[in-house]
N, C-alpha and C. Protein backbone atom coordinates (compact mmCIF):
# COMPACT_ATOMS: atom_id res chain seq x y z
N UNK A 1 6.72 2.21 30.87
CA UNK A 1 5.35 2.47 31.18
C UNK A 1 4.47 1.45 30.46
N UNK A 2 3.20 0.73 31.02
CA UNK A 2 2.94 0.30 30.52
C UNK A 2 1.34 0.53 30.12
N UNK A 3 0.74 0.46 29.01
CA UNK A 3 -0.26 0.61 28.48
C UNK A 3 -1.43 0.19 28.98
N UNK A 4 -2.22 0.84 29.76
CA UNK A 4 -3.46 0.05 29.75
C UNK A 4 -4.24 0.49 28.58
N UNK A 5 -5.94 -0.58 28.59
CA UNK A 5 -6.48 -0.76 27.30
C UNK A 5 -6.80 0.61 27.04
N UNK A 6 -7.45 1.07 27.48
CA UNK A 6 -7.85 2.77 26.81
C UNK A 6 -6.62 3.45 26.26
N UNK A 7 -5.84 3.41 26.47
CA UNK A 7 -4.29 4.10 26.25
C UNK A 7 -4.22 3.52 24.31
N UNK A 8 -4.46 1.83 24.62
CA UNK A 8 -4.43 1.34 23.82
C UNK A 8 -5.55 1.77 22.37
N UNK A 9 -6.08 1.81 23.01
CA UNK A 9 -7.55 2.13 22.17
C UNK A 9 -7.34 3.61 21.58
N UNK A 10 -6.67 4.30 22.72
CA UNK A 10 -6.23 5.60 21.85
C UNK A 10 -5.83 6.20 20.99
N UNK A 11 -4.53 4.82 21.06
CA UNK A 11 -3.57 5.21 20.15
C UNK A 11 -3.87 4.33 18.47
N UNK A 12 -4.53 3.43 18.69
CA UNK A 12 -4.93 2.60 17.78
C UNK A 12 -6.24 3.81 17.18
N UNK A 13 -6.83 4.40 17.32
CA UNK A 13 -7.85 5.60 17.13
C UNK A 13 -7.04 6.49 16.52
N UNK A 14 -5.66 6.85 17.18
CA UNK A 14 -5.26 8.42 16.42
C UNK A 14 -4.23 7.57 15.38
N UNK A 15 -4.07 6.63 15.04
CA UNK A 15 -3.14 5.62 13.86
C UNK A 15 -4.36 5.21 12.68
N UNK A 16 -5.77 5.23 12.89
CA UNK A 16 -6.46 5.09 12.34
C UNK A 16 -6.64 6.27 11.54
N UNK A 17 -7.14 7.58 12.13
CA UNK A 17 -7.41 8.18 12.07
C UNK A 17 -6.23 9.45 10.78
N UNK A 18 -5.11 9.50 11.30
CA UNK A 18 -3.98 9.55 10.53
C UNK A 18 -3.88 8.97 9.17
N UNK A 19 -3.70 7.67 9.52
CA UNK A 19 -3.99 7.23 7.91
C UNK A 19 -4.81 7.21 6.93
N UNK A 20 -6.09 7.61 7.80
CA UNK A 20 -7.08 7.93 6.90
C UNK A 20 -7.25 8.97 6.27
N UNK A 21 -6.69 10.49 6.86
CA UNK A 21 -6.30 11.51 6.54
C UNK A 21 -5.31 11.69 5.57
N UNK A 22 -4.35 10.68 5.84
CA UNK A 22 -3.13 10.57 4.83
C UNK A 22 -3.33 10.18 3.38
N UNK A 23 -4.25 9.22 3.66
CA UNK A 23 -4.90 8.33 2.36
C UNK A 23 -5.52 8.90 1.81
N UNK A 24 -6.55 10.26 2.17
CA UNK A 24 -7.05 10.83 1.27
C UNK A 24 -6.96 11.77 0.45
N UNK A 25 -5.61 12.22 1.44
CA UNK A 25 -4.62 13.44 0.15
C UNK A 25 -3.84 12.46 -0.74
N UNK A 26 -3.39 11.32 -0.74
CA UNK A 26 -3.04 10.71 -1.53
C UNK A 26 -3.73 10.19 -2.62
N UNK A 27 -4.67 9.24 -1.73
CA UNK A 27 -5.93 9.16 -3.34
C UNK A 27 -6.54 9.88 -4.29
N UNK A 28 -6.15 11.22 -3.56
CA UNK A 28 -6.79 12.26 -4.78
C UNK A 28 -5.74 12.32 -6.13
N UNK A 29 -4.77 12.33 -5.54
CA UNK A 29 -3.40 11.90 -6.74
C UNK A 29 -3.68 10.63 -7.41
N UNK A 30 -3.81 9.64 -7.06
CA UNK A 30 -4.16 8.30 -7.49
C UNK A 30 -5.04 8.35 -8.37
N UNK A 31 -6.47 9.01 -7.90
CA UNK A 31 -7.93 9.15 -8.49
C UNK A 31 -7.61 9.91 -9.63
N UNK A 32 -7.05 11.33 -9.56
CA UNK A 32 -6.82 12.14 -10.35
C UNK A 32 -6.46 11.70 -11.50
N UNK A 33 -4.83 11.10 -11.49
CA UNK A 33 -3.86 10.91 -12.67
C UNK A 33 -4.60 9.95 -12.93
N UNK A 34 -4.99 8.47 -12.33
CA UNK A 34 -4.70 7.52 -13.42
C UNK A 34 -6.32 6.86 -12.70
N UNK A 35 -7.05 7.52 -12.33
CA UNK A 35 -8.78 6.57 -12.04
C UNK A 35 -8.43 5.68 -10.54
N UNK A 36 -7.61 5.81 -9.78
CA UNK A 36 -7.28 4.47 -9.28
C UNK A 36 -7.93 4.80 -7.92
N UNK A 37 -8.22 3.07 -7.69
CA UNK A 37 -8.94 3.30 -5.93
C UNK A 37 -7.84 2.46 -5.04
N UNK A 38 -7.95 3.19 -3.69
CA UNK A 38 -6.68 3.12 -3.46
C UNK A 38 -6.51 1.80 -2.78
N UNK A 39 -7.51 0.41 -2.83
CA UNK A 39 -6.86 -0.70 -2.95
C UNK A 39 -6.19 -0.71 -4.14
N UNK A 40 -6.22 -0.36 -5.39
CA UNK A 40 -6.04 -1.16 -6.63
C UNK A 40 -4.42 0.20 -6.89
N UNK A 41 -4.47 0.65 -5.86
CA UNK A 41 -2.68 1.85 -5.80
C UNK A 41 -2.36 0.64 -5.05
N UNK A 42 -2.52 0.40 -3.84
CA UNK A 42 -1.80 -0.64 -2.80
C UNK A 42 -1.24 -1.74 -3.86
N UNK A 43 -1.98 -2.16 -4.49
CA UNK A 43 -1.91 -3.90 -5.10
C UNK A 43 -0.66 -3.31 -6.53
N UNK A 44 -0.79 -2.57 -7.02
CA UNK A 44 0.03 -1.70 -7.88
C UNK A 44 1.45 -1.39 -7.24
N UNK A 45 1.40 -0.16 -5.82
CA UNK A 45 2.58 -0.32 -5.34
C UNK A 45 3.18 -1.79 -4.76
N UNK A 46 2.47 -2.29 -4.34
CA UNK A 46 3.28 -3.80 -3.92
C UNK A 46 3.47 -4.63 -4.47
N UNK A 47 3.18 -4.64 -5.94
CA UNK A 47 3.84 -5.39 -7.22
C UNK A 47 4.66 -4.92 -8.06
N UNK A 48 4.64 -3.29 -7.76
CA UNK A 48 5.61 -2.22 -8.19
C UNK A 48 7.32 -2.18 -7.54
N UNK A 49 6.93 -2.77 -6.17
CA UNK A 49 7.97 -2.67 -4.75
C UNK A 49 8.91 -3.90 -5.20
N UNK A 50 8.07 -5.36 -5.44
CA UNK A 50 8.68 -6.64 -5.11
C UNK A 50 8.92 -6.63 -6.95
N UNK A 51 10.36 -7.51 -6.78
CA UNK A 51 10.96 -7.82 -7.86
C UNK A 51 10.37 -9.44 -8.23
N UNK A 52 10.23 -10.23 -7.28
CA UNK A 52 9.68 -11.26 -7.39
C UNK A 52 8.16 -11.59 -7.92
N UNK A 53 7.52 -12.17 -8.34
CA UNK A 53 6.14 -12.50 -8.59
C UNK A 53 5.25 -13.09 -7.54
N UNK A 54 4.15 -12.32 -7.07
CA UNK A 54 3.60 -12.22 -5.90
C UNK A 54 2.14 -13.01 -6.20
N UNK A 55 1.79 -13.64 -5.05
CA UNK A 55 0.53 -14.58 -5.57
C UNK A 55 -0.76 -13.28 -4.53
N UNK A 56 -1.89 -13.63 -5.24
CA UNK A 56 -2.60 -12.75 -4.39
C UNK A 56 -2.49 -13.04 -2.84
N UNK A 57 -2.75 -14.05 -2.34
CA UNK A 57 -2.03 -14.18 -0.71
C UNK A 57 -0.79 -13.73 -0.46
N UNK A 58 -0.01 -13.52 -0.98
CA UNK A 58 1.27 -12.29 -0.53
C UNK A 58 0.72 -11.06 -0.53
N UNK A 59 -0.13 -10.59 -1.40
CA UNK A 59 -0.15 -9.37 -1.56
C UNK A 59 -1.57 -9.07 -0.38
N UNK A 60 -2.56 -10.05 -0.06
CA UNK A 60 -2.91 -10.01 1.05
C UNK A 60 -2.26 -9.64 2.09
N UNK A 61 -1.12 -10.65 2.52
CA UNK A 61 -0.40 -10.35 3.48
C UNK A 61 0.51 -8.90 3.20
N UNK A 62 0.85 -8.87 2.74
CA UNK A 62 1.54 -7.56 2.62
C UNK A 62 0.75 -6.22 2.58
N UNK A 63 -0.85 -6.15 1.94
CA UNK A 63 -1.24 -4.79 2.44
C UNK A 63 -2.27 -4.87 3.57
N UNK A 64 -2.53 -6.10 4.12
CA UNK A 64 -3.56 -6.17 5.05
C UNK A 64 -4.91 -5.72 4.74
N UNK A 65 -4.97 -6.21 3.52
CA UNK A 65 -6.48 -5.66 2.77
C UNK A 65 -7.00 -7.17 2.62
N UNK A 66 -8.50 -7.27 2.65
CA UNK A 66 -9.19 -8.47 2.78
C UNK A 66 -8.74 -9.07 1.37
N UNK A 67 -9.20 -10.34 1.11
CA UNK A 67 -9.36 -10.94 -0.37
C UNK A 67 -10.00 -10.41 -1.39
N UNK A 68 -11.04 -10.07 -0.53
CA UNK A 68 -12.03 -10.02 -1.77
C UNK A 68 -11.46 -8.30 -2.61
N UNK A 69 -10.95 -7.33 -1.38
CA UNK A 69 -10.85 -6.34 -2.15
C UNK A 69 -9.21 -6.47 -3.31
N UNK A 70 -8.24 -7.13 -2.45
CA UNK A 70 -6.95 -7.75 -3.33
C UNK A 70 -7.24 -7.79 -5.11
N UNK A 71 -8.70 -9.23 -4.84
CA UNK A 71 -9.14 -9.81 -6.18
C UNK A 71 -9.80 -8.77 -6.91
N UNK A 72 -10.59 -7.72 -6.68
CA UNK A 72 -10.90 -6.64 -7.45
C UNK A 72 -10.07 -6.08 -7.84
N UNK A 73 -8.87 -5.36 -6.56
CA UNK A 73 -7.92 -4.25 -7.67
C UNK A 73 -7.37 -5.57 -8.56
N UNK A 74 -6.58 -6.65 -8.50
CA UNK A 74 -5.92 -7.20 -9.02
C UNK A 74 -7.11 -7.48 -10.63
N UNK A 75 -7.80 -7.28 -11.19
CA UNK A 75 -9.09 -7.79 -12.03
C UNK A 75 -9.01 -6.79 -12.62
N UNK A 76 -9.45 -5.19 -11.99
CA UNK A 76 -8.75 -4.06 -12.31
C UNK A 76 -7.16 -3.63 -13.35
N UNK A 77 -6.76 -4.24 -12.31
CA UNK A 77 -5.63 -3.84 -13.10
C UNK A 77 -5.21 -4.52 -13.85
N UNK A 78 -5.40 -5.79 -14.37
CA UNK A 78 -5.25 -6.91 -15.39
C UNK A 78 -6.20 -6.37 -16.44
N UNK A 79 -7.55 -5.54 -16.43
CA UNK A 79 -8.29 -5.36 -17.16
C UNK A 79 -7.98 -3.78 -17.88
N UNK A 80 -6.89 -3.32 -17.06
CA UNK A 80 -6.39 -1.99 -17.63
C UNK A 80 -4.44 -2.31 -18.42
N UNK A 81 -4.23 -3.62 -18.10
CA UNK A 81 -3.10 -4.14 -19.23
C UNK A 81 -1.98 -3.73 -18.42
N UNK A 82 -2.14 -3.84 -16.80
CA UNK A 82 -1.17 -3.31 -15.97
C UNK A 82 -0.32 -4.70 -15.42
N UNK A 83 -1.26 -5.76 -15.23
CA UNK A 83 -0.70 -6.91 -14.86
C UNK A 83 -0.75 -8.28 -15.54
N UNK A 84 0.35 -9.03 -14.76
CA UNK A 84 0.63 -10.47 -15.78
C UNK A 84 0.10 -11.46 -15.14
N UNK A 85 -0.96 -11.92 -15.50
CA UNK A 85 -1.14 -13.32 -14.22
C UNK A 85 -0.63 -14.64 -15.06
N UNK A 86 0.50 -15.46 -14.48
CA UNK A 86 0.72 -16.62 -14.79
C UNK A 86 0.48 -17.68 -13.79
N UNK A 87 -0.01 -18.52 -14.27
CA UNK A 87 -0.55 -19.83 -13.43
C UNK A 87 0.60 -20.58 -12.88
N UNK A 88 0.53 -21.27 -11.66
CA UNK A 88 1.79 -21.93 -10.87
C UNK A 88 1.61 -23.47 -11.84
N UNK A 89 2.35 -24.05 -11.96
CA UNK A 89 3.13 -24.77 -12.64
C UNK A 89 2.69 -25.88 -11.90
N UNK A 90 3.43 -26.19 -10.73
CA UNK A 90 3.16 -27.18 -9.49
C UNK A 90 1.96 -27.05 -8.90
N UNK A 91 0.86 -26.27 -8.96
CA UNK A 91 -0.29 -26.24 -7.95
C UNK A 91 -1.30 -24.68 -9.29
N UNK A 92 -1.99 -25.66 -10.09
CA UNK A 92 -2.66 -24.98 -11.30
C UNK A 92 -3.70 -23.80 -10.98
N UNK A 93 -4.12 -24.04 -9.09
CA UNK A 93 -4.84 -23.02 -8.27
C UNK A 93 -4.47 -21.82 -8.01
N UNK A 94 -3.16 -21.67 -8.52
CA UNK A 94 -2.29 -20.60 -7.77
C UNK A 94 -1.73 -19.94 -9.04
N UNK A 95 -2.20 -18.79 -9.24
CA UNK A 95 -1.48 -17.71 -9.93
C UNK A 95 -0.56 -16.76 -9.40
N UNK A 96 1.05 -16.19 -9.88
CA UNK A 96 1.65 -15.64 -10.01
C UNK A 96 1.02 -14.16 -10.30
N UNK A 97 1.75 -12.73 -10.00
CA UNK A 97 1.36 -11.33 -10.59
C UNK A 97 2.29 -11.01 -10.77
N UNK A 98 2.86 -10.26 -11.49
CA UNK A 98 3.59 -9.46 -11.83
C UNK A 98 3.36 -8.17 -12.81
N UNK A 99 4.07 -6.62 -12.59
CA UNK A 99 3.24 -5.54 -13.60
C UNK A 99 3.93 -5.83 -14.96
N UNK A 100 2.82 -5.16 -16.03
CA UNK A 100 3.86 -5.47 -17.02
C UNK A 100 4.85 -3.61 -17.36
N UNK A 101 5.44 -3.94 -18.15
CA UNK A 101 6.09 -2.76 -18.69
C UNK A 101 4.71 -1.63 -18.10
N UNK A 102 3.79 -1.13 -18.93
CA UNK A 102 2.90 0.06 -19.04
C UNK A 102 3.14 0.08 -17.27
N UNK A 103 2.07 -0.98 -16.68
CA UNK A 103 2.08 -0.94 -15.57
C UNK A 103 3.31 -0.45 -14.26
N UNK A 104 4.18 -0.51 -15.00
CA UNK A 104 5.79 -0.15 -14.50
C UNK A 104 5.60 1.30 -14.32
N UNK A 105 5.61 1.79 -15.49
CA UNK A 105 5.39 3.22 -16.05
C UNK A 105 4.22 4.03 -15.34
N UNK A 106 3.22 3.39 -15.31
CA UNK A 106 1.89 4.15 -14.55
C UNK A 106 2.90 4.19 -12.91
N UNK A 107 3.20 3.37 -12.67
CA UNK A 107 3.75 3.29 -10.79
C UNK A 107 5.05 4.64 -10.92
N UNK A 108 5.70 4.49 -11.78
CA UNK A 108 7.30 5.68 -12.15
C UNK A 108 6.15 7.07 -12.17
N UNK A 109 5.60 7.16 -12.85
CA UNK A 109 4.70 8.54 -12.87
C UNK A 109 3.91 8.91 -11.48
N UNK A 110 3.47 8.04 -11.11
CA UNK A 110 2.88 8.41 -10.03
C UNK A 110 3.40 8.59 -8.64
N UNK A 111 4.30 7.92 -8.29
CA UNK A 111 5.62 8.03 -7.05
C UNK A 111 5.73 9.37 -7.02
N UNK A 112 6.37 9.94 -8.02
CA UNK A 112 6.97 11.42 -7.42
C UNK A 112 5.35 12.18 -7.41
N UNK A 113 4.30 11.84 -7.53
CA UNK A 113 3.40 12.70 -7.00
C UNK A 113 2.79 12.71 -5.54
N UNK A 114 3.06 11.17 -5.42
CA UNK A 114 2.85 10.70 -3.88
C UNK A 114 3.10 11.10 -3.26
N UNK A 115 4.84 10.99 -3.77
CA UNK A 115 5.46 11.72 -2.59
C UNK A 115 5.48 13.11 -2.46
N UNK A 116 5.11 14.00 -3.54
CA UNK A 116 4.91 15.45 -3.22
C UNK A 116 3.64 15.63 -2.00
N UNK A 117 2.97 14.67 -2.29
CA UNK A 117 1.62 14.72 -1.41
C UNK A 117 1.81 14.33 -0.15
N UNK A 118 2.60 13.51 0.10
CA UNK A 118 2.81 12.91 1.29
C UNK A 118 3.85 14.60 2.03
N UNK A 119 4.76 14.62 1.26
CA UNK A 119 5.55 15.93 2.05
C UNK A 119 5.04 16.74 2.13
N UNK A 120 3.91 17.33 1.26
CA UNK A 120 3.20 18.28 1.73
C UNK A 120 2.52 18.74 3.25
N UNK A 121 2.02 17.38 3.84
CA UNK A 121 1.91 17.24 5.17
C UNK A 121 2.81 17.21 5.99
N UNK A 122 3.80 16.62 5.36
CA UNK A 122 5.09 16.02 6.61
C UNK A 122 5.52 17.58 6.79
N UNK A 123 6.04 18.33 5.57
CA UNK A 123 7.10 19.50 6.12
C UNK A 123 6.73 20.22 7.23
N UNK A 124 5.34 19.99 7.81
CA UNK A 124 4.48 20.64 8.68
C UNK A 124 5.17 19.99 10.19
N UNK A 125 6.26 19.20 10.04
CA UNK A 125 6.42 18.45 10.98
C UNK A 125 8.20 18.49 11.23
N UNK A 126 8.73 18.57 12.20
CA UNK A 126 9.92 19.08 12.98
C UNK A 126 10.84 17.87 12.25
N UNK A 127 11.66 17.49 11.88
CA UNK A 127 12.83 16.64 11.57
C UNK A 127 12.82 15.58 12.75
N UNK A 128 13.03 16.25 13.61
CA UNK A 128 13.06 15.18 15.17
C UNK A 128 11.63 14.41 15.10
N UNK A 129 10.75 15.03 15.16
CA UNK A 129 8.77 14.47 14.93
C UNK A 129 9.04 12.99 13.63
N UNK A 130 9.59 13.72 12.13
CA UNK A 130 9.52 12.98 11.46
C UNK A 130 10.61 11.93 11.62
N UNK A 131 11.40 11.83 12.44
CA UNK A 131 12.51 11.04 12.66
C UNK A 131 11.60 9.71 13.85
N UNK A 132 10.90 10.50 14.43
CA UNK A 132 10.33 9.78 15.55
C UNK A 132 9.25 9.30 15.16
N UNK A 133 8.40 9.27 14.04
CA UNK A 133 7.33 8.55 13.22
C UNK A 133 8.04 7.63 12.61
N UNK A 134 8.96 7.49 11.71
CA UNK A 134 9.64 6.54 11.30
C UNK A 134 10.20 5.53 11.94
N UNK A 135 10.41 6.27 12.83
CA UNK A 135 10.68 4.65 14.14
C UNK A 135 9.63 4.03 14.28
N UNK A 136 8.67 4.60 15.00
CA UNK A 136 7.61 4.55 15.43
C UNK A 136 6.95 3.41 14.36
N UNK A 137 7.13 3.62 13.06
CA UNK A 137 6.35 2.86 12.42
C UNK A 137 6.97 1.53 12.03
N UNK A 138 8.78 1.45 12.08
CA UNK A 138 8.69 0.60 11.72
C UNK A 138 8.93 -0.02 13.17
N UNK A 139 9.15 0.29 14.25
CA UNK A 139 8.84 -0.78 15.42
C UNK A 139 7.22 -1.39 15.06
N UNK A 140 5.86 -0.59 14.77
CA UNK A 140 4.91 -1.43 14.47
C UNK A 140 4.96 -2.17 13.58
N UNK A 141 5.65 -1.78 12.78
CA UNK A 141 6.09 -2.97 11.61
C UNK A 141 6.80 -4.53 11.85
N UNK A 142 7.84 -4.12 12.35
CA UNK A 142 7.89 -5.49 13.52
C UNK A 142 7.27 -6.16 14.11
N UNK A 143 6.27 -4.91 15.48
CA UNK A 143 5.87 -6.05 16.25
C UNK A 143 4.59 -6.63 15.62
N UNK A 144 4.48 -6.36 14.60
CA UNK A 144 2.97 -6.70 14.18
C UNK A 144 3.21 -7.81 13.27
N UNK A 145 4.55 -8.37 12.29
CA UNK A 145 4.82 -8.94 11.92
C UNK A 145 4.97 -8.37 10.24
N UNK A 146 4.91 -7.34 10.22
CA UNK A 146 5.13 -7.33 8.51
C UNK A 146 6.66 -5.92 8.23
């Protein structure tokens, strides 16, 4: 079957809409435990995720959050002793991130609350449903490129 634009528009509306709902039972965990806004959780989990040292344009690309908000949480969290910025070696423009230890520790504490928060919604949802969102997301994950 194929999609016309309203179909499109629909579904891009109830994916919006979802995550925004999702995000806000989550941020209350975020906000709660440790002050955090939930760019500066994103930039946290995705330096929390990668073992490697991520330059803020990775971590652009990876949460699909503009620059300018990246460079705040990342300022943030350097200013709360969560992250390491080292300067690139070959190109003096380009800084490295990485969390440090504490920062490790704030991400270990907060996961299993996430995820209580996140299941809290899901259990509301059939095994087959949640089997079929997980596809679902990571085929958009694919075709979208990340």
């Amino acid at each position: 079957m194929q999609l016309d634009q309203t179909q499109f528009f629909l579904v891009s509306n109830r994916l919006i809409r979802a995550a925004t709902a999702l995000g806000r039972v989550t941020s209350r965990v975020h906000k709660r435990e440790e002050g955090l806004t939930s760019p500066e959780f994103a930039v946290l989990l995705v330096l929390g995720s990668e073992r490697a040292k991520l330059t803020s344009t990775q971590i652009v690309d990876y949460t699909a959050m503009d620059k300018t908000k990246v460079s705040r949480a990342v300022a943030s969290l350097d200013h709360r002793g969560w992250v390491v910025r080292e300067r690139a070696t070959c190109d003096r423009r380009f800084e490295y991130l990485t969390l440090t230890e504490e920062g490790r520790d704030v991400l270990q504490e907060l996961l299993p609350k996430i995820f209580d928060a996140e299941t809290a919604i899901l259990k509301n949802m059939t095994m087959d449903e949640r089997h079929g969102l997980e596809a679902g997301l990571k085929a958009l994950d694919r075709v979208v490129g990340r």
